[in-house]
N, C-alpha and C. Protein backbone atom coordinates (compact mmCIF):
# COMPACT_ATOMS: atom_id res chain seq x y z
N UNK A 1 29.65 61.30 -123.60
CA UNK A 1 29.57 62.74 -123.66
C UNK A 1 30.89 63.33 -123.18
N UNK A 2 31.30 64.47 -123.79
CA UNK A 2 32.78 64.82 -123.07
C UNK A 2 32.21 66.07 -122.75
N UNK A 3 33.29 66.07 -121.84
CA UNK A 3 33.12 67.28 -120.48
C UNK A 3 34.09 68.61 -121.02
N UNK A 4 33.25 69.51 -121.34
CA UNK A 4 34.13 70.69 -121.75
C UNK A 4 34.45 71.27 -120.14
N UNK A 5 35.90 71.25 -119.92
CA UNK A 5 36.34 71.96 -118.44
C UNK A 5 37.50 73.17 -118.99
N UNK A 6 37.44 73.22 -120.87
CA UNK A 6 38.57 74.00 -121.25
C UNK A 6 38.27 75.59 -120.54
N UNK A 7 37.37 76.32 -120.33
CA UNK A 7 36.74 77.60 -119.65
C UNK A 7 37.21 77.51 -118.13
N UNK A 8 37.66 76.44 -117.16
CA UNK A 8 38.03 76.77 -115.74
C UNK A 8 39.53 75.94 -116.04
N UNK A 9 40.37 75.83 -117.17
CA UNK A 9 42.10 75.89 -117.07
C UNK A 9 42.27 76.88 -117.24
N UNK A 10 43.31 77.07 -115.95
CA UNK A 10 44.52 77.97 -115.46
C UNK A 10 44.06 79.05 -114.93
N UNK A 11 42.58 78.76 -114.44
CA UNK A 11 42.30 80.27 -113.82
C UNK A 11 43.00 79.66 -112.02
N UNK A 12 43.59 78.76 -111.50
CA UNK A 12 44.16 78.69 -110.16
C UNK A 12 45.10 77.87 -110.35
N UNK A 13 46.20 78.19 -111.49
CA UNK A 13 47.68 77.63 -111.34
C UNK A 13 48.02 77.94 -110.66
N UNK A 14 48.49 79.45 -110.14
CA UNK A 14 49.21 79.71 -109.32
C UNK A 14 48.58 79.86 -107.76
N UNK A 15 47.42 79.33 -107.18
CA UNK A 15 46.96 79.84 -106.05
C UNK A 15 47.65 79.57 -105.18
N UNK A 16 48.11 78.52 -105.03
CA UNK A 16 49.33 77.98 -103.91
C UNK A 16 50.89 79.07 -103.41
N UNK A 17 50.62 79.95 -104.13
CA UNK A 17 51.74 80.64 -104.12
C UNK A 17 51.22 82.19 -104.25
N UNK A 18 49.89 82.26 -103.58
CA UNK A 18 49.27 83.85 -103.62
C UNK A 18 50.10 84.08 -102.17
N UNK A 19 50.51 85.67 -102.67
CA UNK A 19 50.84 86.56 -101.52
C UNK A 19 49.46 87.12 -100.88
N UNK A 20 49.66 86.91 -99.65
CA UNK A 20 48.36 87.26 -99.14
C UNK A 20 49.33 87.99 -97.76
N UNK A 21 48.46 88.91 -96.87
CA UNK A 21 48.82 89.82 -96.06
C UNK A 21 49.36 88.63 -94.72
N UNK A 22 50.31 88.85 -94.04
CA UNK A 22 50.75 88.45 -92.67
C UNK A 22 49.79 88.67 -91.69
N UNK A 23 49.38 87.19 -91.08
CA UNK A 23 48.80 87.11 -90.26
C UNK A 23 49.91 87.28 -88.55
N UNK A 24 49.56 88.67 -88.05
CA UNK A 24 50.18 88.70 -86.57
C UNK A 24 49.63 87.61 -85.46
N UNK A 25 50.41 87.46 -84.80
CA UNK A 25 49.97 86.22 -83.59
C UNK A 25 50.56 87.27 -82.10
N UNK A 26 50.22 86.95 -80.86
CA UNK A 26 50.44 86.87 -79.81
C UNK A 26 51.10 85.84 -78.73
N UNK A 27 51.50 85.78 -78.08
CA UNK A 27 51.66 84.60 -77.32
C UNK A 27 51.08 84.26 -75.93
N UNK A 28 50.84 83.14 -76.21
CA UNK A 28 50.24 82.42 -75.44
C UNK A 28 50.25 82.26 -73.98
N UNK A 29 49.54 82.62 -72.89
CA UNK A 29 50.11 82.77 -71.61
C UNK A 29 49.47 80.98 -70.91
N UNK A 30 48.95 80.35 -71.31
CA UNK A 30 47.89 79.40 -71.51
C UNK A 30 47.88 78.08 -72.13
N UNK A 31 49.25 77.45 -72.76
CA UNK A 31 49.37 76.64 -73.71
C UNK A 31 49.51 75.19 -73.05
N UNK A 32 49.59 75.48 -72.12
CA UNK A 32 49.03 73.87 -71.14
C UNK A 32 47.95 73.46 -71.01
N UNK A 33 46.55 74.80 -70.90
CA UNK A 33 45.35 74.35 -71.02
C UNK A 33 44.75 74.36 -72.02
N UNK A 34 43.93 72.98 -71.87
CA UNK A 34 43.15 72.55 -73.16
C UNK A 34 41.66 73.67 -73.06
N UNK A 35 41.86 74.50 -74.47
CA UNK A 35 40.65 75.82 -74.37
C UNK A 35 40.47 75.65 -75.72
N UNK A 36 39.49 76.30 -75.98
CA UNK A 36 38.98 76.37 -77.70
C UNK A 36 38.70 78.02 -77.80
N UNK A 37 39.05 78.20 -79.03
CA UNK A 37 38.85 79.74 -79.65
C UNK A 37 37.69 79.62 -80.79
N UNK A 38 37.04 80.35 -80.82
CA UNK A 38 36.05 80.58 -82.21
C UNK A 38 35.98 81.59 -82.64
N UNK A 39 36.28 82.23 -84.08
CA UNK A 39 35.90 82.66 -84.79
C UNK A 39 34.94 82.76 -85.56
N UNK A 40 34.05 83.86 -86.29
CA UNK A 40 33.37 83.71 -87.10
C UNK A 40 33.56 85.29 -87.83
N UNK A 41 33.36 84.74 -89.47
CA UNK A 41 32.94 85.96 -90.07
C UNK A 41 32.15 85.70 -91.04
N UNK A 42 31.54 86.53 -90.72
CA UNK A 42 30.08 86.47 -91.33
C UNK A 42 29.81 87.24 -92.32
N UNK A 43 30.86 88.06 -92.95
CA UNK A 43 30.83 89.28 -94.25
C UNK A 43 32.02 89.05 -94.97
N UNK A 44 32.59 87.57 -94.99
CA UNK A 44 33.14 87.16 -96.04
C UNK A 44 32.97 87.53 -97.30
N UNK A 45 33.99 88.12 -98.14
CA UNK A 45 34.12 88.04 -99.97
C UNK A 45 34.74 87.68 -100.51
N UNK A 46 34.50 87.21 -101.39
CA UNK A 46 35.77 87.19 -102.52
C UNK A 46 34.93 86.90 -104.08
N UNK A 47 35.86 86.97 -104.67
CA UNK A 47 35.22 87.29 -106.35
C UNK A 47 35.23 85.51 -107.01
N UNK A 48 34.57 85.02 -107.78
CA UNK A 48 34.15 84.06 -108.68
C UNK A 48 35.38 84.09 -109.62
N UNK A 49 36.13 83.25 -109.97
CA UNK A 49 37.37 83.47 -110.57
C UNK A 49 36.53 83.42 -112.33
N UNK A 50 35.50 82.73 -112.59
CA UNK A 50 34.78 82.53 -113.84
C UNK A 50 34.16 83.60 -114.02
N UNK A 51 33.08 84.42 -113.18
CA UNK A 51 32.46 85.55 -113.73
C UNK A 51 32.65 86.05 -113.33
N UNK A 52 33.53 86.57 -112.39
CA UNK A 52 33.73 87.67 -111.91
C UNK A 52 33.06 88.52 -110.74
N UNK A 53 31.75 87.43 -110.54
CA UNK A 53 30.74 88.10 -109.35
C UNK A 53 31.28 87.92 -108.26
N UNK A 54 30.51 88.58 -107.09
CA UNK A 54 30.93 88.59 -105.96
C UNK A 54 30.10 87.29 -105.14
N UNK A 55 31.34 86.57 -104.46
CA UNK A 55 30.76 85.28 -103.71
C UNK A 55 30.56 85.76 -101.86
N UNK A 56 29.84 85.20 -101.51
CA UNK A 56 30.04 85.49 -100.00
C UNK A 56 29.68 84.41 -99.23
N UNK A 57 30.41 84.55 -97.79
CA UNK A 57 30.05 83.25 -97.37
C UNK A 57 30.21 83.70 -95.45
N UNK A 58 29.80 82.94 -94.41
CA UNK A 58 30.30 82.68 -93.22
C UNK A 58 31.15 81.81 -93.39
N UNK A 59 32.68 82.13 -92.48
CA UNK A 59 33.38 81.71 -92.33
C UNK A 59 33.57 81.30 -90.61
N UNK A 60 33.89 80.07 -90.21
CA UNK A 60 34.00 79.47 -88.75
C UNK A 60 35.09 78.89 -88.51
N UNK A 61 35.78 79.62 -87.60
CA UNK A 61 37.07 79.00 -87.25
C UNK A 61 37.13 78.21 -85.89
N UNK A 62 37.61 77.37 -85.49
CA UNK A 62 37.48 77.18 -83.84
C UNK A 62 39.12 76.17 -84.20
N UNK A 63 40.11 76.48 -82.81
CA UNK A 63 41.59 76.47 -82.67
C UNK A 63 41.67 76.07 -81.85
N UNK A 64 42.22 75.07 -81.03
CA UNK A 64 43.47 75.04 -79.93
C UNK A 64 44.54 75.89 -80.07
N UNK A 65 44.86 77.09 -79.67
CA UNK A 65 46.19 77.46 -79.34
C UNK A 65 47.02 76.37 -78.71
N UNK A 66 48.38 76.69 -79.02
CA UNK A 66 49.57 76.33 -78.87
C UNK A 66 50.36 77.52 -78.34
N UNK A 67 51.20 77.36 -78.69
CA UNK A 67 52.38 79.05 -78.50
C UNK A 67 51.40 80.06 -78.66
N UNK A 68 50.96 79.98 -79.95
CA UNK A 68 50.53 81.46 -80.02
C UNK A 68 49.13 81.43 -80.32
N UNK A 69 48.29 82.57 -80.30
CA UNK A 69 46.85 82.92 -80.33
C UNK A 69 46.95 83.96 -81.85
N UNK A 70 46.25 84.13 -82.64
CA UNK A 70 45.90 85.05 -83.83
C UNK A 70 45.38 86.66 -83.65
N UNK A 71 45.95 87.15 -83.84
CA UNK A 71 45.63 88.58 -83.49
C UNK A 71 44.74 89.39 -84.50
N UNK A 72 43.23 89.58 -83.80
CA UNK A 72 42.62 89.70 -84.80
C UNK A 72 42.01 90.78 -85.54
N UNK A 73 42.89 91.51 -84.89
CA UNK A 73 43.21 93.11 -86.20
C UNK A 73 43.83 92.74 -87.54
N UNK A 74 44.86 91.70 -87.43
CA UNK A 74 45.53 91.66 -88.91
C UNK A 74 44.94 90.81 -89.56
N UNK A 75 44.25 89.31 -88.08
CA UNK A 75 43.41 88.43 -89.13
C UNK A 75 42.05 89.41 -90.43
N UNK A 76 41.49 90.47 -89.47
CA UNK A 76 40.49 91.43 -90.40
C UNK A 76 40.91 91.39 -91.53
N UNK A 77 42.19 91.96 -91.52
CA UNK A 77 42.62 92.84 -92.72
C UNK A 77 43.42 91.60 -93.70
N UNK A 78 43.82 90.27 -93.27
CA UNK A 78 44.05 89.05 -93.71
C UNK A 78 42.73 88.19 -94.41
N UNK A 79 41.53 88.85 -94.16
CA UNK A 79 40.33 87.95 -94.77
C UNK A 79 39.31 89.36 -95.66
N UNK A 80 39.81 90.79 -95.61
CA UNK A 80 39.76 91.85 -95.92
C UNK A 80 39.94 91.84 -97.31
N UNK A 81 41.32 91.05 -97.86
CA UNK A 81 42.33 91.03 -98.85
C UNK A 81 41.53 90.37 -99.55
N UNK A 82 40.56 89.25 -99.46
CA UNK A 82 40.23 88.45 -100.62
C UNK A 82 39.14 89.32 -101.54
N UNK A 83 38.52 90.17 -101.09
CA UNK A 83 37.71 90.41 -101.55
C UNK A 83 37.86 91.26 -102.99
N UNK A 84 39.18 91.22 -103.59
CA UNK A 84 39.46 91.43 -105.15
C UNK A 84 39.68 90.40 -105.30
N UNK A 85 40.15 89.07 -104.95
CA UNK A 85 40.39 88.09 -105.83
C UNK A 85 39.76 86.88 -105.77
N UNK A 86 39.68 86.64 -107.10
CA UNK A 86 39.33 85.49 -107.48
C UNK A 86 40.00 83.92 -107.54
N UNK A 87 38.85 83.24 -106.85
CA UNK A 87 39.37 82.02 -105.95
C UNK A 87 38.45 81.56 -105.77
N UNK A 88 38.27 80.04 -106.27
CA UNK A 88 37.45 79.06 -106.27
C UNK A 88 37.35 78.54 -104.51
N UNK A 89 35.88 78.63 -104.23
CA UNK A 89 35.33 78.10 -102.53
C UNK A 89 36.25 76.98 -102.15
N UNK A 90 36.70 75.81 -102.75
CA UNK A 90 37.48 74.66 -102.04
C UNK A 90 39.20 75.41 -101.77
N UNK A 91 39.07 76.31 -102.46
CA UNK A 91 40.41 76.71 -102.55
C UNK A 91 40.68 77.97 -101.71
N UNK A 92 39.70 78.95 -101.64
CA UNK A 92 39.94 79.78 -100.01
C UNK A 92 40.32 78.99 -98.94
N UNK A 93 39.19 77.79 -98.50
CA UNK A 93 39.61 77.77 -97.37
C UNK A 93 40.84 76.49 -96.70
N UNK A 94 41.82 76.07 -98.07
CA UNK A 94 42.61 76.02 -98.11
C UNK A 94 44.15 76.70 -97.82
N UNK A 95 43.37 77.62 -98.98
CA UNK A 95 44.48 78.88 -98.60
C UNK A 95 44.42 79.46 -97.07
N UNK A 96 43.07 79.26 -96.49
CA UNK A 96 43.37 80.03 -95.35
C UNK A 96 44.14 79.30 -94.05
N UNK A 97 43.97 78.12 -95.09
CA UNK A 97 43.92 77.06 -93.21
C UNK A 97 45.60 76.77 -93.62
N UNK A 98 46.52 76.76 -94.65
CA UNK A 98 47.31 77.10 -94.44
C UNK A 98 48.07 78.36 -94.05
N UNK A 99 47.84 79.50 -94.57
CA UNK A 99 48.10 81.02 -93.22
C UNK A 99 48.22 80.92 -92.25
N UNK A 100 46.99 80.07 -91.92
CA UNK A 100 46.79 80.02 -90.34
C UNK A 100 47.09 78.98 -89.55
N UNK A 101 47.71 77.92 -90.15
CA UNK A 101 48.49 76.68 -89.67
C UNK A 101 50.27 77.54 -89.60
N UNK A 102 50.18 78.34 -90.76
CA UNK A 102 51.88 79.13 -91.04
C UNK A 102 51.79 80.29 -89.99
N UNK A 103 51.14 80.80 -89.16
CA UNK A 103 51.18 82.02 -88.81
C UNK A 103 51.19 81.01 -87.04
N UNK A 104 50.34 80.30 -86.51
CA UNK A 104 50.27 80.31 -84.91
C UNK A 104 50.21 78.65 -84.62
N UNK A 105 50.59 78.10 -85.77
CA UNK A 105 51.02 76.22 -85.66
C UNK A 105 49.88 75.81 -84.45
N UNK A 106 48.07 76.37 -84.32
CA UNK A 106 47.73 75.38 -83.34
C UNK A 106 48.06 74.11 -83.10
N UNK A 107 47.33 73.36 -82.08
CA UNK A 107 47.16 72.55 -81.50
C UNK A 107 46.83 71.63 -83.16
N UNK A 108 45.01 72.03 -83.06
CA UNK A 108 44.58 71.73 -83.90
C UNK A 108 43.31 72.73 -84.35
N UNK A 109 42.87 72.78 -85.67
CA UNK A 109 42.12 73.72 -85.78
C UNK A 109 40.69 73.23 -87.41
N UNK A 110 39.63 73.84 -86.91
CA UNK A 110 38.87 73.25 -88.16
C UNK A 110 38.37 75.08 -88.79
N UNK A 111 38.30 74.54 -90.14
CA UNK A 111 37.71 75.97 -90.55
C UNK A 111 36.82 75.60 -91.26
N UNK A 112 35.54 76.11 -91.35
CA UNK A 112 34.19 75.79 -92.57
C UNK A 112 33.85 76.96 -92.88
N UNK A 113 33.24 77.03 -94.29
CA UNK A 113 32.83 78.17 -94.86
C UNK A 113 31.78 78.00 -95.70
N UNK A 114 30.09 78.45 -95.63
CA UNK A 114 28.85 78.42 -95.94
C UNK A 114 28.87 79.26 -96.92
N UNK A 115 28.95 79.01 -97.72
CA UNK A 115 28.81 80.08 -99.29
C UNK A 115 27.37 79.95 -99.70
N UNK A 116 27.06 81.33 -99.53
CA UNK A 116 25.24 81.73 -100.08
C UNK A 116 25.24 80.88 -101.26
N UNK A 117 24.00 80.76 -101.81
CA UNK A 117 23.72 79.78 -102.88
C UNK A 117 24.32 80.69 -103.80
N UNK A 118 24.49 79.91 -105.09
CA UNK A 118 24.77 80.32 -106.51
C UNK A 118 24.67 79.71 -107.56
N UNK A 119 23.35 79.67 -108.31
CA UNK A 119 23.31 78.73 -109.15
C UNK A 119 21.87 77.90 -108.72
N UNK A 120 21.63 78.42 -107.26
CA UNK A 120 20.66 77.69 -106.54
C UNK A 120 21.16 75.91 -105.50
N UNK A 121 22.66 76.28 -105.42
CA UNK A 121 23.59 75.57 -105.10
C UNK A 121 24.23 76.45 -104.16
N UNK A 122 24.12 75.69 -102.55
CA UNK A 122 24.93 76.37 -101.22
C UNK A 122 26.19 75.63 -101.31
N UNK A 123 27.17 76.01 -101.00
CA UNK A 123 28.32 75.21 -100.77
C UNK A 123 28.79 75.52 -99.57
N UNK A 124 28.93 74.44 -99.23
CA UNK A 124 29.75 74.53 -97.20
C UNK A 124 31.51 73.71 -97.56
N UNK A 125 32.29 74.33 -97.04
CA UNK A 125 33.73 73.49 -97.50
C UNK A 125 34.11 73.95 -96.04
N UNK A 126 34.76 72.37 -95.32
CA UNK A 126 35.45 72.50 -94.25
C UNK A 126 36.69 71.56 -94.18
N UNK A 127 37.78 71.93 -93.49
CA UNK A 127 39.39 71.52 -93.58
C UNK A 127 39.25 71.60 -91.56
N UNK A 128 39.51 70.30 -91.77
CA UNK A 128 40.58 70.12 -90.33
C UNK A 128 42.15 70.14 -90.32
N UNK A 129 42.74 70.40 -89.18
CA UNK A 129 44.44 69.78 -88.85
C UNK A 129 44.32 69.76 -87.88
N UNK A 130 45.15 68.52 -87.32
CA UNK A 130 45.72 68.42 -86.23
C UNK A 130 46.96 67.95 -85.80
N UNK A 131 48.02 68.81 -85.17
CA UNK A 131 49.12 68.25 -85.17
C UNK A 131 49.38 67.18 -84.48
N UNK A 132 50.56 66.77 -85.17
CA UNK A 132 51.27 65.13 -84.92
C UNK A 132 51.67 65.13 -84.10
């Protein structure tokens, strides 16, 4: 049987290279002690790059700071931004966990993201780093 996948080419050639808003950081008064940060957002969007619907999901961050901590007025308005575009679930939280590896270089940091069903299918996608 062959797999028609011609309907999802080239809708994320270019994702690797989306301009997305600057994430601000702070610095760290603290970077000797071993602490954990958590995030959560829980009114995640962004659009279905195939139909166009709206996807939503919780998003969970938890960080070691290093130098710097994430400042999370711009992170808002940094996870604010997706919600016109279209971007396949393995590939947000890609995109995000690089921002946010480019913006405050933790320690180490995991991000997961619970996408409501669709299709009658939940999807959870999570990315670790930890630096070398």
């Amino acid at each position: 049987m062959k797999k028609n996948t011609s309907s999802y080419e080239g809708l994320q050639e270019d994702i690797r290279n989306l301009k997305t808003p600057k994430i601000e950081v702070w610095k760290n008064k603290y970077p000797d002690k071993n602490y954990t940060v958590s995030l959560e957002i829980p009114e995640f969007t962004c659009i279905c790059p195939k139909t166009g619907l709206p996807d939503f999901a919780t998003i969970k961050i938890e960080y070691r700071p290093d130098k710097y901590c994430i400042e999370l007025k711009s992170f808002k308005m940094y996870t604010i931004f997706y919600r016109n575009i279209g971007i396949f679930h393995e590939h947000v939280i890609n995109k995000i966990m690089e921002d946010f590896i480019r913006a405050c270089k933790p320690c180490w940091v995991r991000i997961t993201a619970e996408f409501n069903p669709r299709g009658g299918i939940k999807t959870i996608v999570t990315r670790e780093y930890k630096k070398r």
